[in-house]
N, C-alpha and C. Protein backbone atom coordinates (compact mmCIF):
# COMPACT_ATOMS: atom_id res chain seq x y z
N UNK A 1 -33.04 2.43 -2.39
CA UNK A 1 -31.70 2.28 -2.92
C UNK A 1 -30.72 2.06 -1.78
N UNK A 2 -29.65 0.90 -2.28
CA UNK A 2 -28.83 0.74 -1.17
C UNK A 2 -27.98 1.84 -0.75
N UNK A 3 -27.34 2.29 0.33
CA UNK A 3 -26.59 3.52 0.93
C UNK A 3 -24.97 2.66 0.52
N UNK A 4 -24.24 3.65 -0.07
CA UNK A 4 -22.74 3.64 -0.27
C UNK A 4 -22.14 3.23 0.78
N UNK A 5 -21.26 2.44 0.45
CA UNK A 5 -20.68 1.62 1.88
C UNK A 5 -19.57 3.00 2.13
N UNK A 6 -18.88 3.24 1.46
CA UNK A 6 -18.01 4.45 1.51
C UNK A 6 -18.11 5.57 0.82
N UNK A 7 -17.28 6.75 0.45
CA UNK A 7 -17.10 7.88 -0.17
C UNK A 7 -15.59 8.34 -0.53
N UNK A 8 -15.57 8.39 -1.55
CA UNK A 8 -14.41 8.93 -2.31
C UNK A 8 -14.12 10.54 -1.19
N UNK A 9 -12.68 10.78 -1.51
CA UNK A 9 -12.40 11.75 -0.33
C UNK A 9 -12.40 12.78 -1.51
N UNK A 10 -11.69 13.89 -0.94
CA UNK A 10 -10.96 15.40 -1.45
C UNK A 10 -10.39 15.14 -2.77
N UNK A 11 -9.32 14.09 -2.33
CA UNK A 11 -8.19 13.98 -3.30
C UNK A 11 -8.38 13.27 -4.17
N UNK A 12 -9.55 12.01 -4.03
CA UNK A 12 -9.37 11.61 -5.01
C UNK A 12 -10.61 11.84 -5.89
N UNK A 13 -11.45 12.62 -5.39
CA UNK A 13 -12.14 13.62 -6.19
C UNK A 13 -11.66 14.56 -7.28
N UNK A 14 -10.43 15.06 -6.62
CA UNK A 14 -9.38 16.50 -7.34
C UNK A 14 -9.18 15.24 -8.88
N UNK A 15 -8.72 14.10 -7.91
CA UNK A 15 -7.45 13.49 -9.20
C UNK A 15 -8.35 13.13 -10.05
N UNK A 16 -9.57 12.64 -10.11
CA UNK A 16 -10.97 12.30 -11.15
C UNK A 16 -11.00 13.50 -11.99
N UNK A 17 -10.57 14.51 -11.11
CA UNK A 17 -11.20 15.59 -12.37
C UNK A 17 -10.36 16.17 -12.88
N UNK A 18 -9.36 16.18 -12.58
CA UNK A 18 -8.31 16.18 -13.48
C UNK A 18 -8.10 15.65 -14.31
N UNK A 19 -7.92 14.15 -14.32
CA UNK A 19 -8.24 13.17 -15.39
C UNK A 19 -9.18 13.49 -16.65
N UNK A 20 -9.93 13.92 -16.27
CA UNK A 20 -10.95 14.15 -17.09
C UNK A 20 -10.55 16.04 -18.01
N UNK A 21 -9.83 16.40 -17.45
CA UNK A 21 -9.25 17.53 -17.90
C UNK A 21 -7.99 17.52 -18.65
N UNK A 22 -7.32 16.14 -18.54
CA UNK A 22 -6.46 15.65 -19.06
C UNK A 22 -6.61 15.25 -20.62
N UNK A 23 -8.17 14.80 -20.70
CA UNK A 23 -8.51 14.19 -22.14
C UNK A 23 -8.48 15.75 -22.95
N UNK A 24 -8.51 16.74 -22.71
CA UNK A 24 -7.84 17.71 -23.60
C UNK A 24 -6.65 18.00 -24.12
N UNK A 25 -6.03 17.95 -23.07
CA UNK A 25 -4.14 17.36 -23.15
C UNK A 25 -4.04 16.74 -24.26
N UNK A 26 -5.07 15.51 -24.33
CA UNK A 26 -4.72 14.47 -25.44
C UNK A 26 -5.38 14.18 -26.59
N UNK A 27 -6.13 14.94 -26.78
CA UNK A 27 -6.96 15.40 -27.96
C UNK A 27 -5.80 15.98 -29.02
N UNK A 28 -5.26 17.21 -27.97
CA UNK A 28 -4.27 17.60 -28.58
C UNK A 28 -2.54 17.04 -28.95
N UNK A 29 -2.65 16.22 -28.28
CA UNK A 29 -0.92 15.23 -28.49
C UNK A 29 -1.30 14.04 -29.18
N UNK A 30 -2.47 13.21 -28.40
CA UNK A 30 -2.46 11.52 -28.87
C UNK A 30 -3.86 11.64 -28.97
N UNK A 31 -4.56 11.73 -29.90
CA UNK A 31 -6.07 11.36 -29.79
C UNK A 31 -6.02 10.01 -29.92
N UNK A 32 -5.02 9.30 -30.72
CA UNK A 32 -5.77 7.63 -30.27
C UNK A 32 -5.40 7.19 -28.96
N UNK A 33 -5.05 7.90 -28.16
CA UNK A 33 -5.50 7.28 -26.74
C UNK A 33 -6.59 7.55 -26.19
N UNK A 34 -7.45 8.33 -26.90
CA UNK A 34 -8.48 8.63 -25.99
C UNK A 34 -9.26 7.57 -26.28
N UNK A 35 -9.28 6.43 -26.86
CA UNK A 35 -10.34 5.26 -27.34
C UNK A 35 -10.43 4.35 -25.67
N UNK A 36 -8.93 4.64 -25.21
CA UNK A 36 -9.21 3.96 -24.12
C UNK A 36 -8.72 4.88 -22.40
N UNK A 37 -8.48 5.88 -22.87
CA UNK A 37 -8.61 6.77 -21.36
C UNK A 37 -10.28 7.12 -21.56
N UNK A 38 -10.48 7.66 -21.96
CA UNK A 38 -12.30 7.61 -21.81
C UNK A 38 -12.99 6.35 -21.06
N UNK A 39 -12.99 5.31 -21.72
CA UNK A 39 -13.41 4.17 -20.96
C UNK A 39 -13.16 3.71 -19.65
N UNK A 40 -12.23 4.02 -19.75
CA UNK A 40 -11.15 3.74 -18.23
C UNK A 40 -11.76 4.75 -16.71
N UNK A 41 -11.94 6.08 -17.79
CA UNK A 41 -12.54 7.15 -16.67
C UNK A 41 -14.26 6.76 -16.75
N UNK A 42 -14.05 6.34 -17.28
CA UNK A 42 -15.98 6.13 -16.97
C UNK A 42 -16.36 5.12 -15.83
N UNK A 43 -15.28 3.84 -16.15
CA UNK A 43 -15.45 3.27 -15.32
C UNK A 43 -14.87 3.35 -14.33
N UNK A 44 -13.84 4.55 -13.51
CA UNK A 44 -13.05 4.81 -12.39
C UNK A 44 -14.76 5.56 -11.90
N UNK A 45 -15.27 6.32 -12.32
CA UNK A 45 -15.93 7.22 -11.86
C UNK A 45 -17.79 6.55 -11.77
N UNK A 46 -18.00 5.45 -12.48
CA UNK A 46 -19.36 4.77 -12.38
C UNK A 46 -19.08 3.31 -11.74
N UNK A 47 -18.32 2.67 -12.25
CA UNK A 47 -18.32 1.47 -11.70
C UNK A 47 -17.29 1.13 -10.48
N UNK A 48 -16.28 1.90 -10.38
CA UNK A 48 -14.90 0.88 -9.43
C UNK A 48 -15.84 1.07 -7.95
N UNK A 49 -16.78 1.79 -7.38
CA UNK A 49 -17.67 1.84 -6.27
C UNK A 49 -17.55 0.51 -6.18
N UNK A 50 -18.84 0.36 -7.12
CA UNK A 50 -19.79 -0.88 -6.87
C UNK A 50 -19.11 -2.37 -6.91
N UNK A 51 -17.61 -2.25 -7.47
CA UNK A 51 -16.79 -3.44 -7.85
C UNK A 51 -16.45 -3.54 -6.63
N UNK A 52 -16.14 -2.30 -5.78
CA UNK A 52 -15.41 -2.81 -4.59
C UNK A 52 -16.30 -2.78 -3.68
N UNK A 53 -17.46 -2.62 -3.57
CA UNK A 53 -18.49 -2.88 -2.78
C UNK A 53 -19.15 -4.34 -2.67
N UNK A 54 -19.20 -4.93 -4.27
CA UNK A 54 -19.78 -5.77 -4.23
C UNK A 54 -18.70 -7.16 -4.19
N UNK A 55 -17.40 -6.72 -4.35
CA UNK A 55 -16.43 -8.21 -4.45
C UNK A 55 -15.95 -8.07 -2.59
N UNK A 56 -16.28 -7.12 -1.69
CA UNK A 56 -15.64 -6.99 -0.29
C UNK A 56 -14.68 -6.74 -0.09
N UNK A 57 -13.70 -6.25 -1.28
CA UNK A 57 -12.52 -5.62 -1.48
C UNK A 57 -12.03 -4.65 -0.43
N UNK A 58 -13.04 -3.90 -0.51
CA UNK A 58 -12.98 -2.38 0.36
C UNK A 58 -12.81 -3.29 1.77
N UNK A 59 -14.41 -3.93 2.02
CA UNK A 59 -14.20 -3.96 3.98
C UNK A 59 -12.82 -4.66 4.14
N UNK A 60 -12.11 -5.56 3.32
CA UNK A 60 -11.12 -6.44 3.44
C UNK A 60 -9.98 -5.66 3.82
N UNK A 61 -10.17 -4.74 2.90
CA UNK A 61 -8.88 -3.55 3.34
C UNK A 61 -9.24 -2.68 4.68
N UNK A 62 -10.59 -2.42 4.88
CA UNK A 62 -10.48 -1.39 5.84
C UNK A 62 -10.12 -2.63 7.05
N UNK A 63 -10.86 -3.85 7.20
CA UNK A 63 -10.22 -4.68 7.91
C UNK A 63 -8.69 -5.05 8.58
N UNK A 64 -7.65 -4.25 7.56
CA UNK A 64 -6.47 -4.87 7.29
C UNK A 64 -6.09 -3.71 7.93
N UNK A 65 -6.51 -2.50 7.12
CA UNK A 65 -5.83 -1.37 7.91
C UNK A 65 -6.32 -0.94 9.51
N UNK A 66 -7.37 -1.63 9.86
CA UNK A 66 -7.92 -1.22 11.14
C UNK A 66 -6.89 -2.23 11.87
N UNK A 67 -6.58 -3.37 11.77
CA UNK A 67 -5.45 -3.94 12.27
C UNK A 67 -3.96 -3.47 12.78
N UNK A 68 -4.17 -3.05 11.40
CA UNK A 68 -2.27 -2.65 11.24
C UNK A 68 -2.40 -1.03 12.39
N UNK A 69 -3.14 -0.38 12.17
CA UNK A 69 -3.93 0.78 13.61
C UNK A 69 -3.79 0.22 15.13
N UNK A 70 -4.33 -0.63 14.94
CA UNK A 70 -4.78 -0.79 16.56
C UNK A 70 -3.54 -1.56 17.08
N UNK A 71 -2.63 -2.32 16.04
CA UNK A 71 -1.19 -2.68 16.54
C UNK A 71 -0.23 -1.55 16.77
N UNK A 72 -0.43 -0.59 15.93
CA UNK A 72 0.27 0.20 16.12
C UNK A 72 -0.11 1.10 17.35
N UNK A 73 -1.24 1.35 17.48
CA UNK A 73 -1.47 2.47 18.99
C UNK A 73 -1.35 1.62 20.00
N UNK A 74 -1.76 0.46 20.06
CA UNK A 74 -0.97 -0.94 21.18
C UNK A 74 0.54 -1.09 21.86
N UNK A 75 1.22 -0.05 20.36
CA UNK A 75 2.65 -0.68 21.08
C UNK A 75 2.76 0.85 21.47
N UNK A 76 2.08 2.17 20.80
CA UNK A 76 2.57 3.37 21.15
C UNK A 76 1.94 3.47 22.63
N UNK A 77 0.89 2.54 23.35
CA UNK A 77 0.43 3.04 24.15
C UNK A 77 1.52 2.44 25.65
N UNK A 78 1.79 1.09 24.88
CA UNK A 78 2.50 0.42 26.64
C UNK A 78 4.17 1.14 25.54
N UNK A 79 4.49 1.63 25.06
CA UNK A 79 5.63 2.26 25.55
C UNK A 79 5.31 3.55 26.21
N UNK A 80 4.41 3.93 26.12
CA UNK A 80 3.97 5.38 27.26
C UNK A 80 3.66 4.98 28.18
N UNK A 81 3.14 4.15 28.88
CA UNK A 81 2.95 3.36 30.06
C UNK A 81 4.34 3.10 30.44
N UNK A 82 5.54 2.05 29.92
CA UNK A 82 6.52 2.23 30.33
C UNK A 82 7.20 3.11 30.97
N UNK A 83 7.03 4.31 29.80
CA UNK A 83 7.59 5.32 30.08
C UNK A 83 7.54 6.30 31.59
N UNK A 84 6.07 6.02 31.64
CA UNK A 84 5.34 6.54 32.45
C UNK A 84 5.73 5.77 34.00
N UNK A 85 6.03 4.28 34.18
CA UNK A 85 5.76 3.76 34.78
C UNK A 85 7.61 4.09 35.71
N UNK A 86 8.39 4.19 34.72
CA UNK A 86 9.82 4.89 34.61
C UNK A 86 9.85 6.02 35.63
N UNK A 87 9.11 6.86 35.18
CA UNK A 87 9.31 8.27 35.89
C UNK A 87 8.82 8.36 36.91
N UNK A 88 8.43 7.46 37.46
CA UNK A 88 7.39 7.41 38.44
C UNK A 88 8.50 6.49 39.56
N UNK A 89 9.12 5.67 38.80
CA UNK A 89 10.12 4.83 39.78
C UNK A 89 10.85 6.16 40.25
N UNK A 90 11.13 6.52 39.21
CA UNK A 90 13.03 7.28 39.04
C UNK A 90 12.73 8.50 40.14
N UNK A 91 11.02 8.29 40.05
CA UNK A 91 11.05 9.88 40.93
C UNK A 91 10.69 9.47 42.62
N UNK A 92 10.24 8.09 42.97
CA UNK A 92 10.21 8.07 43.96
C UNK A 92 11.29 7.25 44.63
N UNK A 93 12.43 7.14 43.85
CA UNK A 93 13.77 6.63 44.48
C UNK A 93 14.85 7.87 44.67
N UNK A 94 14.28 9.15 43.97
CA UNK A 94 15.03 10.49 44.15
C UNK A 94 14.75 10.63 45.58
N UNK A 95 13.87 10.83 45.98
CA UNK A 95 12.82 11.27 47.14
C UNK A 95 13.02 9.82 48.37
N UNK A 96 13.18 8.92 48.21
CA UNK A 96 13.81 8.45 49.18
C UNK A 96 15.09 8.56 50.15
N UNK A 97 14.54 8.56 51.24
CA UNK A 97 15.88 9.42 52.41
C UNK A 97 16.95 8.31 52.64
N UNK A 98 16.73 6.99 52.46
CA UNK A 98 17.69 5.48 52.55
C UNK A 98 18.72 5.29 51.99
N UNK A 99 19.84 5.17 52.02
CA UNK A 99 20.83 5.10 51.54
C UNK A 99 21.17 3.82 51.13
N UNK A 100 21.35 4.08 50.29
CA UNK A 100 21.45 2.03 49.81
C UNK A 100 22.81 1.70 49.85
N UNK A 101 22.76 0.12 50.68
CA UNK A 101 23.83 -0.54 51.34
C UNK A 101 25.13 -0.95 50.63
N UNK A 102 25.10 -0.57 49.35
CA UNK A 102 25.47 -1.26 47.93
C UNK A 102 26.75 0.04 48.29
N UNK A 103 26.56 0.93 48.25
CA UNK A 103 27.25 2.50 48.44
C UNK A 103 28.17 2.47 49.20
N UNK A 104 29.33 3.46 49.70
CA UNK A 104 30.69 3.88 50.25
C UNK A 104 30.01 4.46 51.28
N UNK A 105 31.24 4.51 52.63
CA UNK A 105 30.56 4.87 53.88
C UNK A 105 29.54 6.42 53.86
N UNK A 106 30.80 7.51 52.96
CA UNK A 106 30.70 8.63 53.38
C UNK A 106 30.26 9.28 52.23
N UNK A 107 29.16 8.59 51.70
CA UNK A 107 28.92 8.53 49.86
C UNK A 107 27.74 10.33 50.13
């Protein structure tokens, strides 16, 4: 048998079963909705896997979001480099004994 490309997390484990705890809710308010929340949860919980496994849905997204990641730690990293590169000026122009020519005699 093929191995699951992914796994449903925590949460959206919790929210499945809730759902499904919900069709009591509505037994008691709307039973004719349950003709089609039933169906709906059957197929959130048997089929939406394999739909997004088998149309490439999923890698497309993890694709997209591994992008939108690595742009983002790209720019967080050379502004820390900047930053870095900053303190490093600022601290070895403190520490210089030269008086720069730009300055008043008796500065």
């Amino acid at each position: 048998m093929k191995e699951a490309q992914f796994y449903w997390g925590p949460f959206a484990r919790a929210c499945y079963i809730a759902a499904w705890w919900f069709c009591l809710f509505f037994v008691w308010v709307a039973p004719n909705v349950l003709w089609t929340y039933i169906p709906v949860l059957i197929f959130l919980g048997v089929g939406l896997r394999p739909l997004l496994e088998a149309t490439g849905l999923y890698t497309a997204c993890q694709a997209i979001l591994l992008k939108r990641d690595d742009a983002y730690w790209a720019k967080a990293n050379s502004r820390h480099r900047k930053k870095v590169e900053q303190e490093e000026r600022s601290k070895r122009l403190k520490q210089q004994r030269l008086k720069d020519e730009r300055l008043p005699k008796d500065w």
